[in-house]
N, C-alpha and C. Protein backbone atom coordinates (compact mmCIF):
# COMPACT_ATOMS: atom_id res chain seq x y z
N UNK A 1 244.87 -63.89 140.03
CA UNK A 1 244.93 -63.19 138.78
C UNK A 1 246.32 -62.59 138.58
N UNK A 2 246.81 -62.41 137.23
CA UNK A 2 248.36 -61.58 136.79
C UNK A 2 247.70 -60.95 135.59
N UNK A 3 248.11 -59.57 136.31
CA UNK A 3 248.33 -58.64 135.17
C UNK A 3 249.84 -58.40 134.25
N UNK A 4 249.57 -58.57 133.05
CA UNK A 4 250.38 -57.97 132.03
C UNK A 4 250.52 -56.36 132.46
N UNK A 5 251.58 -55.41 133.30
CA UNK A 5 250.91 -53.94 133.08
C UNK A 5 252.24 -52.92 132.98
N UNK A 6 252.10 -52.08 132.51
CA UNK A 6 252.94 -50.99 132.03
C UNK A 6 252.59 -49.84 133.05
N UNK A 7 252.85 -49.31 134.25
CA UNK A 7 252.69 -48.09 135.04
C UNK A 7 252.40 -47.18 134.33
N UNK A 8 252.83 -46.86 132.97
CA UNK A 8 252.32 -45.56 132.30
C UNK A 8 251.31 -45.97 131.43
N UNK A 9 250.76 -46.24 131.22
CA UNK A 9 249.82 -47.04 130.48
C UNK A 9 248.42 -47.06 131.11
N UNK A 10 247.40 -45.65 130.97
CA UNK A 10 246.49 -45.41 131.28
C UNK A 10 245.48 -46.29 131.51
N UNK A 11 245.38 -47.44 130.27
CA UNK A 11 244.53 -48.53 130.43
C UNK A 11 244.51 -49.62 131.27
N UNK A 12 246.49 -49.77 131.61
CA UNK A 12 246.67 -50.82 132.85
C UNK A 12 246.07 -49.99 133.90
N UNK A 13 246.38 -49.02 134.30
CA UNK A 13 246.01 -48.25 135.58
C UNK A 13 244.30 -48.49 135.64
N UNK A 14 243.70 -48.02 134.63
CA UNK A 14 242.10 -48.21 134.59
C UNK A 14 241.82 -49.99 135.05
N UNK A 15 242.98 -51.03 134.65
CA UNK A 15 241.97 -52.38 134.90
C UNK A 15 242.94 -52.46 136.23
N UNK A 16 243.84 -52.32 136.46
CA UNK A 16 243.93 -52.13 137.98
C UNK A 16 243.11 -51.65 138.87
N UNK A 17 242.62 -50.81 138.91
CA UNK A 17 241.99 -50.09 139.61
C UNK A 17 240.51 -50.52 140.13
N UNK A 18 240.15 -51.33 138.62
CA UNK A 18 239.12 -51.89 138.66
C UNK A 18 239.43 -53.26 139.43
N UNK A 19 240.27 -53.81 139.05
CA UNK A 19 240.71 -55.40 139.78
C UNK A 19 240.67 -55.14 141.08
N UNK A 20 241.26 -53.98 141.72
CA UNK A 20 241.54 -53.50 143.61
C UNK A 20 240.07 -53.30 144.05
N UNK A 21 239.34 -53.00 143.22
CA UNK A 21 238.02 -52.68 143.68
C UNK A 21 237.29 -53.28 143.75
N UNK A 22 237.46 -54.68 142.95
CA UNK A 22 236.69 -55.96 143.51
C UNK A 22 237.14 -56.73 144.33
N UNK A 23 238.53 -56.09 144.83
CA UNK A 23 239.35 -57.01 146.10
C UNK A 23 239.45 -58.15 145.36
N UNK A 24 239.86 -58.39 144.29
CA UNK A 24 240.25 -59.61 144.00
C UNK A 24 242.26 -59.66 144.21
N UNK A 25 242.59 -60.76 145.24
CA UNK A 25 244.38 -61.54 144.76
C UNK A 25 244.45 -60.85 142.97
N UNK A 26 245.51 -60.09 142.74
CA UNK A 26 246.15 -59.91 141.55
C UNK A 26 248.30 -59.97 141.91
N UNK A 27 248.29 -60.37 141.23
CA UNK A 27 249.85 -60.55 140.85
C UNK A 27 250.83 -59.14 139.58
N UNK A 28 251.16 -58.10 140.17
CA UNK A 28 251.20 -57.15 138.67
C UNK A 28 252.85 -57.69 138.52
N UNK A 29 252.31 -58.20 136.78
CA UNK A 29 253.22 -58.16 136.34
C UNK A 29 254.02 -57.31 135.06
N UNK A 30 255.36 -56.37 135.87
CA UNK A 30 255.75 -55.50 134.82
C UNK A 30 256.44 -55.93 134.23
N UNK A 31 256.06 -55.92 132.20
CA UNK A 31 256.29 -56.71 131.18
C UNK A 31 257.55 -56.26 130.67
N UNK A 32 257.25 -54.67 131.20
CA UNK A 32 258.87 -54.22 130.56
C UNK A 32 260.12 -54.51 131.04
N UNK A 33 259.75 -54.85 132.51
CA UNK A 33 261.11 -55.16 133.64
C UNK A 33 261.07 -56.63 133.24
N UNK A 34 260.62 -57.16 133.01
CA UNK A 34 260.23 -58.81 133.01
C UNK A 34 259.16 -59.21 132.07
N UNK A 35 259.95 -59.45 130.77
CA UNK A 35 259.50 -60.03 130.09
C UNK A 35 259.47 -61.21 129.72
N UNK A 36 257.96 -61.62 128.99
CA UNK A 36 258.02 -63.11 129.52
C UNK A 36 259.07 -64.11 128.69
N UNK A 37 258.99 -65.27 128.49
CA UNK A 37 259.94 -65.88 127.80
C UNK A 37 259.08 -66.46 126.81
N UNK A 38 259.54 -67.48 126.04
CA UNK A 38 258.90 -67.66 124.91
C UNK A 38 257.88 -68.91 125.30
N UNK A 39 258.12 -69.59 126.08
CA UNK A 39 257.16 -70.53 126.46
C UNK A 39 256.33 -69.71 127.31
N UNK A 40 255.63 -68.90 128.32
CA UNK A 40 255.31 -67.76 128.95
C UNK A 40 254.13 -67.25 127.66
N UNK A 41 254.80 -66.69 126.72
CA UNK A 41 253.98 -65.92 125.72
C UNK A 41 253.07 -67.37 124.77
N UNK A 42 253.88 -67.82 124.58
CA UNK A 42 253.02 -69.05 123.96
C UNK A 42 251.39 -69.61 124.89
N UNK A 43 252.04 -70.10 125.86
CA UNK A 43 251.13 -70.03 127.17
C UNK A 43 249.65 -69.38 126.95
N UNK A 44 250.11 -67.67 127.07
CA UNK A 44 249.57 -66.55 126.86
C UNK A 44 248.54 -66.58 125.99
N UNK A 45 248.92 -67.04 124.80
CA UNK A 45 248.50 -67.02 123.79
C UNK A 45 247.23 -68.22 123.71
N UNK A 46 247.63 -68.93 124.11
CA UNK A 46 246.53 -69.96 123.80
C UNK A 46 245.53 -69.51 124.77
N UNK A 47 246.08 -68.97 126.03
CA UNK A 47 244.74 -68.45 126.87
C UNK A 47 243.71 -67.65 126.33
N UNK A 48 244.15 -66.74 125.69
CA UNK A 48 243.91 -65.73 124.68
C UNK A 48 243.41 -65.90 123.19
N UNK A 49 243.70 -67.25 122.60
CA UNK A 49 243.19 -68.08 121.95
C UNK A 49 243.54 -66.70 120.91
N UNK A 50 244.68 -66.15 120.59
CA UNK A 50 245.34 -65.18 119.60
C UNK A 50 246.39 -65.51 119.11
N UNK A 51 246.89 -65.38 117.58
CA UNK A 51 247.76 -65.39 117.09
C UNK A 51 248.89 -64.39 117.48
N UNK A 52 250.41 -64.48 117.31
CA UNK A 52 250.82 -63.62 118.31
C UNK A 52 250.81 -62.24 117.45
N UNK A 53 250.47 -62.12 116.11
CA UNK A 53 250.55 -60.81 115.40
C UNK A 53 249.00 -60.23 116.25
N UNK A 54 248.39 -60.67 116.75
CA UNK A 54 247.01 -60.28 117.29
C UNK A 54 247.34 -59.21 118.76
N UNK A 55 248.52 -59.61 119.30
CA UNK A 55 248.83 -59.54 120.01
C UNK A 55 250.24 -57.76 119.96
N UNK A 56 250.53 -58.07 118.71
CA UNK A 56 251.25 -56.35 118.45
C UNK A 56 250.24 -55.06 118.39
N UNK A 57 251.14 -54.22 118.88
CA UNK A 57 250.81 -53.16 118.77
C UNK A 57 251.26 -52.33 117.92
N UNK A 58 250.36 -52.63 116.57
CA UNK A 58 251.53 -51.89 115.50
C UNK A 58 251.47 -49.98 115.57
N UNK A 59 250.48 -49.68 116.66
CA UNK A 59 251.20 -47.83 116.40
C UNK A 59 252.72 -47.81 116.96
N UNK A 60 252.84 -48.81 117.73
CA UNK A 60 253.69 -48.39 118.34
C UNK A 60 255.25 -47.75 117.60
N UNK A 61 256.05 -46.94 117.69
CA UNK A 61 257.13 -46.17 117.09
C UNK A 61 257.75 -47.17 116.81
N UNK A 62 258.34 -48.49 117.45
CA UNK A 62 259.26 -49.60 117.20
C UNK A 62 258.66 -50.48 116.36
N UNK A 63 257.36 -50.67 116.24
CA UNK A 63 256.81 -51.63 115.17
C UNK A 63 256.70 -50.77 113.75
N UNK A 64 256.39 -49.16 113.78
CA UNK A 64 256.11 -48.82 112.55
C UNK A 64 257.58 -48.44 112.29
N UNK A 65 258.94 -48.71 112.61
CA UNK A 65 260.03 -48.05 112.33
C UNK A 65 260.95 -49.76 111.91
N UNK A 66 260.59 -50.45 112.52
CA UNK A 66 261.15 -51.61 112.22
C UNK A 66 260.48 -53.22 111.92
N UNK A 67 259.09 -53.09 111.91
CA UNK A 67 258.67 -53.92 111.27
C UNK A 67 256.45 -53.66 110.38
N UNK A 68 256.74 -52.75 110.58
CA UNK A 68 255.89 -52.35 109.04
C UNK A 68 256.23 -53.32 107.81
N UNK A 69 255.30 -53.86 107.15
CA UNK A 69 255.26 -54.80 105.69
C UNK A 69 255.78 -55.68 105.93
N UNK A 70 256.90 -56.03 106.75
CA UNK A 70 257.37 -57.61 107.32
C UNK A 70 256.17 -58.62 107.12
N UNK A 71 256.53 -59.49 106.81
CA UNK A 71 255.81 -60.97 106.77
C UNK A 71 256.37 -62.22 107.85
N UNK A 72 255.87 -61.95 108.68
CA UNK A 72 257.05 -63.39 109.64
C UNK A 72 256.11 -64.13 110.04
N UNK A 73 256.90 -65.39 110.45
CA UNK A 73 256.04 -66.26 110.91
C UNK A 73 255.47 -66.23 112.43
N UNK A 74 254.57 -67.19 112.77
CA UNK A 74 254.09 -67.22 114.53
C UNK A 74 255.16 -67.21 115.20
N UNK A 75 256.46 -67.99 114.88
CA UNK A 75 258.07 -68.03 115.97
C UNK A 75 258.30 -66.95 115.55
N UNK A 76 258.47 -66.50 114.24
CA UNK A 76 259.35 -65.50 114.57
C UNK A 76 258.39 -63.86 115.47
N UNK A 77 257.45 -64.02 115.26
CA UNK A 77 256.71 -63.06 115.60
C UNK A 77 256.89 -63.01 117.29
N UNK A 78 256.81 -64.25 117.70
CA UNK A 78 256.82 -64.45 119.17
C UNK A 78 258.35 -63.63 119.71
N UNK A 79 259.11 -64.59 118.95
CA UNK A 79 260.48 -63.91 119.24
C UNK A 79 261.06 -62.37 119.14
N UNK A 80 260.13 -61.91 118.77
CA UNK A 80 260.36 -60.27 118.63
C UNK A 80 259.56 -59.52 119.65
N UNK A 81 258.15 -60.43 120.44
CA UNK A 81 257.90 -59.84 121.61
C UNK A 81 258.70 -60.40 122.44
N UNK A 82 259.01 -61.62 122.26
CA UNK A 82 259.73 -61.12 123.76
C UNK A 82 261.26 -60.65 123.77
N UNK A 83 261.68 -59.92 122.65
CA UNK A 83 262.97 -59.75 122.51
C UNK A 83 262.49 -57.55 122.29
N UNK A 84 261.44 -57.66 122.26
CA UNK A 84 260.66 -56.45 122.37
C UNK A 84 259.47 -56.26 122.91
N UNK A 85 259.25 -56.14 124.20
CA UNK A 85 258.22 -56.05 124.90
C UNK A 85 257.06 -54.92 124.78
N UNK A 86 257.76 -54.05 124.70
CA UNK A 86 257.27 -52.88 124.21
C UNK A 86 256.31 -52.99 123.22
N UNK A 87 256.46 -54.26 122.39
CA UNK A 87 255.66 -54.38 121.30
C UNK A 87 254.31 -55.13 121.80
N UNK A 88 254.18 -55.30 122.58
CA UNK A 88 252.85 -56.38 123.43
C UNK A 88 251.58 -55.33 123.90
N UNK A 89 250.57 -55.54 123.32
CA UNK A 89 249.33 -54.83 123.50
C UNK A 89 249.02 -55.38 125.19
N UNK A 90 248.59 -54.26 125.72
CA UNK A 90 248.16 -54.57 126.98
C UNK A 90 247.20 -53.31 127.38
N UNK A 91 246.30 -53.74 128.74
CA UNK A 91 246.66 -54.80 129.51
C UNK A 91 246.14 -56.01 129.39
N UNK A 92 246.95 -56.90 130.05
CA UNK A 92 246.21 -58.03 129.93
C UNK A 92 245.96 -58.88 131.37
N UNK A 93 245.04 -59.80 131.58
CA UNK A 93 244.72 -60.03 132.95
C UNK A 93 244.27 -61.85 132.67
N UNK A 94 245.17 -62.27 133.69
CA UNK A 94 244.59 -63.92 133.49
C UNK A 94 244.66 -64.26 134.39
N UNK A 95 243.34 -64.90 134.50
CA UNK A 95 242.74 -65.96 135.47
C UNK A 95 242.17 -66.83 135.57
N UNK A 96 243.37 -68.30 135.96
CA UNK A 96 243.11 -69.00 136.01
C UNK A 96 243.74 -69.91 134.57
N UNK A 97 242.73 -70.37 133.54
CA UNK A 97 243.35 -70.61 132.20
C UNK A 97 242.79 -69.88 131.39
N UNK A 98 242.20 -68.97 131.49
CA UNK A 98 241.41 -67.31 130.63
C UNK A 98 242.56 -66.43 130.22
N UNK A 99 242.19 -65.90 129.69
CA UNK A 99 243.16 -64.39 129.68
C UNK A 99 242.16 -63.44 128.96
């Protein structure tokens, strides 16, 4: 299993915690140090079977300060997570070809 996870991010900590406790192999991966690339998120996505706007977090301060009412497409949308990670709802956990 790989986690998508943010250390401050109460909810990664909660499915961590839960993942250690079933002793399951996990892989944590921190999205902010290492973000994925655009084939990576694409990937992602189909696991997830989500469009990548499905995938923002629009409270976030950087989405409501710089892309509020925007209209973009699936590339360009992709290209702004991974050129802004910060913007990626998490956590997320995949295993196998699931997410």
């Amino acid at each position: 299993m790989i986690i998508y996870y943010n250390p401050r991010c109460s909810k990664c900590r909660d499915a961590l915690r839960l993942i250690e406790a079933n002793n399951c192999e996990i892989e944590i991966r921190e999205y902010l140090k290492k973000p994925p690339t655009k084939k990576e998120l694409k990937e992602l996505l189909k696991k997830l079977k989500l469009k990548p706007f499905d995938l923002v977090r629009t409270s976030e301060p950087l989405y409501v300060q710089e892309f509020t009412d925007k209209k973009l497409t699936n590339e360009q949308w992709i290209t702004a997570l991974v050129k802004n990670p910060i913007l990626i709802e998490r956590p997320i956990v995949i295993n196998g070809e699931t997410a």
